[in-house]
Protein backbone atom coordinates (compact mmCIF):
# COMPACT_ATOMS: atom_id res chain seq x y z
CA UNK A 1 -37.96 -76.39 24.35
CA UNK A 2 -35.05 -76.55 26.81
CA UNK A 3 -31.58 -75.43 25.70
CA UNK A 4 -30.03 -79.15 25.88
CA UNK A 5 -33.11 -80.14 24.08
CA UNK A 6 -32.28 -77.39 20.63
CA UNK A 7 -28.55 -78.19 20.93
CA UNK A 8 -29.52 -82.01 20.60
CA UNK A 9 -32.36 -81.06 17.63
CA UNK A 10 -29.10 -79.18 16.36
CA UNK A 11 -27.29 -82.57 16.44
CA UNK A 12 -29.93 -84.65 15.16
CA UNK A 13 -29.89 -82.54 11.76
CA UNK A 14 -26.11 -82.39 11.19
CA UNK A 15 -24.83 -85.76 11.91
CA UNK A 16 -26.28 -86.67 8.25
CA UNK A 17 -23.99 -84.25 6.80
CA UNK A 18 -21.24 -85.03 9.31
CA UNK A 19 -21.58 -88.88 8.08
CA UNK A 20 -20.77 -87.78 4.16
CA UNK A 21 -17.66 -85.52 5.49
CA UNK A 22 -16.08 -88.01 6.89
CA UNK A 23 -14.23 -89.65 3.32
CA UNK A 24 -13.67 -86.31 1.96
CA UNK A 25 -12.05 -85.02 5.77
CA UNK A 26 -9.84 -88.49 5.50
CA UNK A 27 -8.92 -87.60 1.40
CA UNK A 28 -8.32 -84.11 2.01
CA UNK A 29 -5.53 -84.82 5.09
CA UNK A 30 -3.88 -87.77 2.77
CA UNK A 31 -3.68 -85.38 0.06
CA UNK A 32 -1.84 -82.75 1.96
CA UNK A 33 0.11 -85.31 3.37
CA UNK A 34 1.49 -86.07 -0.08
CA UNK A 35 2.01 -82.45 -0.56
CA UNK A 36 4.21 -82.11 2.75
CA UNK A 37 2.22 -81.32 5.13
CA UNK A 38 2.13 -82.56 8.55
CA UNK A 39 -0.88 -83.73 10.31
CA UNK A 40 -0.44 -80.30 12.72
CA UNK A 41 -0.20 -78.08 9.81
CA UNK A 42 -3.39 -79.66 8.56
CA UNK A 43 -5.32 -79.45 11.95
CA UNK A 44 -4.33 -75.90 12.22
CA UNK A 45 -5.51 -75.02 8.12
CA UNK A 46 -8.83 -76.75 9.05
CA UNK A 47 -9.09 -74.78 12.62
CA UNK A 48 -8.04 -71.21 11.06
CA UNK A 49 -9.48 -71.74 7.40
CA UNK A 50 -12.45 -74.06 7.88
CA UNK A 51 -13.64 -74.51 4.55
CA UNK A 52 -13.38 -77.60 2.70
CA UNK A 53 -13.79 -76.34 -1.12
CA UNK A 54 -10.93 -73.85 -0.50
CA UNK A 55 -8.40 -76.13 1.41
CA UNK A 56 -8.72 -78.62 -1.56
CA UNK A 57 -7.60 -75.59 -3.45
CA UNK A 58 -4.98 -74.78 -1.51
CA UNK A 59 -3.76 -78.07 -1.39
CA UNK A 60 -4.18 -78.55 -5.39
CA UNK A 61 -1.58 -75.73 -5.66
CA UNK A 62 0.58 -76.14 -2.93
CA UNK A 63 4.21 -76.16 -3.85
CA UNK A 64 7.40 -75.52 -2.78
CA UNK A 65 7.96 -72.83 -2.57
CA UNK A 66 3.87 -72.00 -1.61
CA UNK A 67 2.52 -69.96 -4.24
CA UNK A 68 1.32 -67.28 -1.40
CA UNK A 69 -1.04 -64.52 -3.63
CA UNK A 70 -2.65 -67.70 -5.90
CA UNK A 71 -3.44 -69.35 -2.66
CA UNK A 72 -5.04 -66.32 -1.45
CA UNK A 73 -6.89 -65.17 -4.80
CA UNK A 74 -7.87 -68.58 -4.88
CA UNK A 75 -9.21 -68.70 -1.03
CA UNK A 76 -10.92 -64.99 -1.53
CA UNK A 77 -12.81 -66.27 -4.86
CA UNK A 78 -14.13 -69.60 -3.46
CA UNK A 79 -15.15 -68.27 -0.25
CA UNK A 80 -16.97 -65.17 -0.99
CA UNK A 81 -19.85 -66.81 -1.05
CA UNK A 82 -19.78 -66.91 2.57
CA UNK A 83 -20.47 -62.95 3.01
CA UNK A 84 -23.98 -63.12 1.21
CA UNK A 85 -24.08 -66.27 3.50
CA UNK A 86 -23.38 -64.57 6.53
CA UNK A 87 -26.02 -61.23 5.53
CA UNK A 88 -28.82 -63.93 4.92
CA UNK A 89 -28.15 -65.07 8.41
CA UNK A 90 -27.68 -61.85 10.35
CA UNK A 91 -31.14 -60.88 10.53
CA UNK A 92 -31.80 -64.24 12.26
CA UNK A 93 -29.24 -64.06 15.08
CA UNK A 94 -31.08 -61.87 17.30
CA UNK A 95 -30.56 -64.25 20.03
CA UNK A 96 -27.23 -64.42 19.87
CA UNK A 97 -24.65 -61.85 21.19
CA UNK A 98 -21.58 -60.20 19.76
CA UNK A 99 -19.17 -63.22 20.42
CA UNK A 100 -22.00 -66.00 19.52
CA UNK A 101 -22.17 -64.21 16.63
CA UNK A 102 -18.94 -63.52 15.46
CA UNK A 103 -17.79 -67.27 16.71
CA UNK A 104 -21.21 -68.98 14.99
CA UNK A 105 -20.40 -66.90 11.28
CA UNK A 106 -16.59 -67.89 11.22
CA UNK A 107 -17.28 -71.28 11.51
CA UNK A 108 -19.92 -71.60 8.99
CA UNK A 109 -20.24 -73.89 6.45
CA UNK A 110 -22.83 -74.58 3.43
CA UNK A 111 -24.09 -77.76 5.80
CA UNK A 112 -24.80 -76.03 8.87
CA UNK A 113 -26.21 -72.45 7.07
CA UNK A 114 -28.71 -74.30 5.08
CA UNK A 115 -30.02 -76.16 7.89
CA UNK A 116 -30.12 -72.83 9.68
CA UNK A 117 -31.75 -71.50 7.02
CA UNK A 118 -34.42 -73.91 6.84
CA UNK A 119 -35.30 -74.23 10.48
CA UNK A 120 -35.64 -70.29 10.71
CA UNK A 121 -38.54 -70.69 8.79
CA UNK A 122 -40.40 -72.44 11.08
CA UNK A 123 -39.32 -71.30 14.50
CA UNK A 124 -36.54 -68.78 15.99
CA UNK A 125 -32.76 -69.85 14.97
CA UNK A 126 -31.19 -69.98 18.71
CA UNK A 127 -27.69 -70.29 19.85
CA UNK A 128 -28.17 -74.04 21.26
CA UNK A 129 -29.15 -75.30 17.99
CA UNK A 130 -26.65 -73.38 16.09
CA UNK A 131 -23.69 -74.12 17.77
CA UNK A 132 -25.42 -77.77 18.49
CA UNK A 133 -24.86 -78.16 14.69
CA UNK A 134 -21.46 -76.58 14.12
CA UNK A 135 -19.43 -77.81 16.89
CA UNK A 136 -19.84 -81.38 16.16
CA UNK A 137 -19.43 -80.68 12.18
CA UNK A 138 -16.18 -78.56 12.76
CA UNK A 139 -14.65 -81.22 15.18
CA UNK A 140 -15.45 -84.10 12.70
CA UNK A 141 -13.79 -82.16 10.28
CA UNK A 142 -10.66 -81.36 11.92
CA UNK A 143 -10.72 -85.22 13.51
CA UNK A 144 -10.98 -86.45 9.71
CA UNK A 145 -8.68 -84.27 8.04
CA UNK A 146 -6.03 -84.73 10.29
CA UNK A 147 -6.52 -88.67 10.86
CA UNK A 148 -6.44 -88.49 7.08
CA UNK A 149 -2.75 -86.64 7.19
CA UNK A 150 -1.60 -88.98 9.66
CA UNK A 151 -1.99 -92.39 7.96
CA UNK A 152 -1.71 -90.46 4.50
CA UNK A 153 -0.99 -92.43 1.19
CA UNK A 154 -2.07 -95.80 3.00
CA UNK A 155 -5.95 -94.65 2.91
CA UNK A 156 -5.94 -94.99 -0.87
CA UNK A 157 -8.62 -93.25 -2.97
CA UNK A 158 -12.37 -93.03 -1.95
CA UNK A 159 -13.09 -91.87 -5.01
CA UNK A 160 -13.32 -95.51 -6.36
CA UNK A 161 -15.68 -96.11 -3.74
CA UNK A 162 -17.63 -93.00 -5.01
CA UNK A 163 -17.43 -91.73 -1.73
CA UNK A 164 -16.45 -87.90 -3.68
CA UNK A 165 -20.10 -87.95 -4.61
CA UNK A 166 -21.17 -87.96 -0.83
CA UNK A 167 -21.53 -84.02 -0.35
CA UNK A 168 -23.13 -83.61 -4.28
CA UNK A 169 -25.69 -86.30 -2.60
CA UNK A 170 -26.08 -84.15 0.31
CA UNK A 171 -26.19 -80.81 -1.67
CA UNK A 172 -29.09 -82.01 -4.13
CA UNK A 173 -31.33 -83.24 -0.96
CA UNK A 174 -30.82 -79.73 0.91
CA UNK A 175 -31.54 -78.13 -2.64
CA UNK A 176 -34.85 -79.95 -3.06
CA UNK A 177 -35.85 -78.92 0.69
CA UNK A 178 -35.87 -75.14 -0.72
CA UNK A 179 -37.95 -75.74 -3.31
CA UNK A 180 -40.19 -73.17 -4.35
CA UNK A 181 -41.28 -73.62 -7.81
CA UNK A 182 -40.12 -72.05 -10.98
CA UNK A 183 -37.69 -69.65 -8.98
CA UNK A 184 -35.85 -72.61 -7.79
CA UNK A 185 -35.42 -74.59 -11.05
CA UNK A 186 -34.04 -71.37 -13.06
CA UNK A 187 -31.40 -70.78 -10.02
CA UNK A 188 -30.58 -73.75 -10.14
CA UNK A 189 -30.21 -74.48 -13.75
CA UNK A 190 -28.46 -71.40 -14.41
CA UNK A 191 -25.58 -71.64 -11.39
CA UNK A 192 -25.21 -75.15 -12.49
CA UNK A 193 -25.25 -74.69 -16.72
CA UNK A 194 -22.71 -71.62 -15.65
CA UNK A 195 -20.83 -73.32 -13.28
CA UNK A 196 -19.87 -76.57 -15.08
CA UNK A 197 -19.59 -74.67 -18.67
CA UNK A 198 -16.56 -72.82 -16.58
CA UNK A 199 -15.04 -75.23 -15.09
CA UNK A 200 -14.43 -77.21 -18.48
CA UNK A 201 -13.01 -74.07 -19.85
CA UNK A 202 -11.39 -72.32 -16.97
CA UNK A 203 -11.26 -74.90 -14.48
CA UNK A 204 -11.04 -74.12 -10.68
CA UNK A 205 -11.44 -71.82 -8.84
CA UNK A 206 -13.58 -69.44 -11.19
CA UNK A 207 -16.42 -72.21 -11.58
CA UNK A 208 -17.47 -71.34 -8.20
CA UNK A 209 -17.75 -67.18 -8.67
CA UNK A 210 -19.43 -68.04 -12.60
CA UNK A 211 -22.00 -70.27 -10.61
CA UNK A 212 -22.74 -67.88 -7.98
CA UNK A 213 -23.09 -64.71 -10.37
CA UNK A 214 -25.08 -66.77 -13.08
CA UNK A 215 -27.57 -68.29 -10.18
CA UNK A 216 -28.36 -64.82 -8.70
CA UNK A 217 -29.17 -63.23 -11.95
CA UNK A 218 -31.07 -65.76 -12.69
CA UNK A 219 -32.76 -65.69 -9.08
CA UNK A 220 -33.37 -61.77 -10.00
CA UNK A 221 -35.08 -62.56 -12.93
CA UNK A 222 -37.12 -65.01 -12.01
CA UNK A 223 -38.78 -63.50 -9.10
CA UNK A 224 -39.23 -60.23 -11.02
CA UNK A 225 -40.74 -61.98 -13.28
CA UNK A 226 -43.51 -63.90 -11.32
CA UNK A 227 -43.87 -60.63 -8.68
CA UNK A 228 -45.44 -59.05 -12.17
CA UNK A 229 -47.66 -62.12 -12.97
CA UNK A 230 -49.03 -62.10 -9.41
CA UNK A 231 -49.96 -58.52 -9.66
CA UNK A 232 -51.82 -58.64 -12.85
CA UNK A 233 -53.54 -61.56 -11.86
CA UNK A 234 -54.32 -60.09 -8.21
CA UNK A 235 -55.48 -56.95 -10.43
CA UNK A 236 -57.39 -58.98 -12.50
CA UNK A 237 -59.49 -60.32 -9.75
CA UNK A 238 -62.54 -58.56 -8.97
């Protein structure tokens, strides 16, 4: 397969997920627009920051003046999923040098490292297709987030339009594509039991870290757990 060839396969797999960010790009810019901001100052939080959950965040709390070490404690605990992100991915970048890498893992999001995940199980994760994935996704984002600052309040609210529900749609589809039985389901149930028990009690941001704790226990577990029922029964065979 040629190079222009992976970078359009790259294409071909985001622009579904590029589709469902393009209400919550436009709601994020016309909610820091009613917080202040200016469509620059949200171009330049989506180029330096690039991560949706944490921007909403940021914006949630913004106030004058910004409330600089909750904005960062905030940013830190939302993100860090991205670093056992990133060390699931590393192994797979052999193609890539020093810059692709470093440039490929800064712009990462959950969109484009599932679909990276999923198509290095069936063939070699190369530049062309990476970055034919995340260079579209992060210039829809910026385009959206900023068009969303610029015509602000006027945009209304897509959440009556249940447009919010767009990435949870996408989410539950890239979910099911990792199926793998029982490991799956008690992942799953556990991040989400965890994760929505703490955000009705704590609210955001510590959902996210309770989810992501809770899920890898339960991960753990679970595959310890059926790694000791496939060796009895491969030592019961005869």
């Amino acid at each position: 397969m040629s190079v222009l060839d992976d970078a359009r396969l790259g294409l071909s797999d985001i622009w579904p997920a590029m589709v469902a960010a393009i209400p919550v790009g436009l709601l994020l810019g016309a909610l820091a627009a009613g917080k202040g901001l200016s469509p620059l100052e949200v171009f330049l939080m989506g180029a330096f920051v690039f991560a949706g959950g944490a921007q909403f965040a940021a914006v949630e709390l913004w106030t004058q003046p910004a409330p600089v070490w909750a904005l960062v404690f905030s940013t830190l605990l939302i993100n860090a999923r991205h670093i056992l992100m990133s060390a699931s991915l590393v192994p797979k970048l052999n193609g890539f040098n020093t810059v692709q890498k470093l440039l490929g893992l800064y712009y990462m999001a959950d969109e484009n490292w599932a679909l990276a995940e999923k198509r290095a199980r069936s063939r070699a994760l190369s530049p062309a297709y990476w970055f034919g994935m995340a260079l579209p996704f992060v210039c829809c984002w910026l385009t959206t987030t900023t068009l969303g600052a610029i015509v602000g309040a006027a945009f209304g609210d897509p959440k009556r339009l249940g447009a919010d529900f767009a990435f949870t749609a996408l989410f539950i589809a890239l979910t099911a594509s990792f199926w793998k039985g029982r490991v799956t389901f008690w992942t799953v149930a556990a991040a989400g039991a965890a994760s929505a028990l703490t955000y009705k009690l704590a609210g955001p941001p510590w959902h996210v870290a309770a989810g992501a704790l809770c899920g890898l226990l339960a991960a753990w577990l679970a595959a310890g757990d059926e790694g000791e029922v496939q060796s009895v029964s491969e030592g019961a065979q005869p």
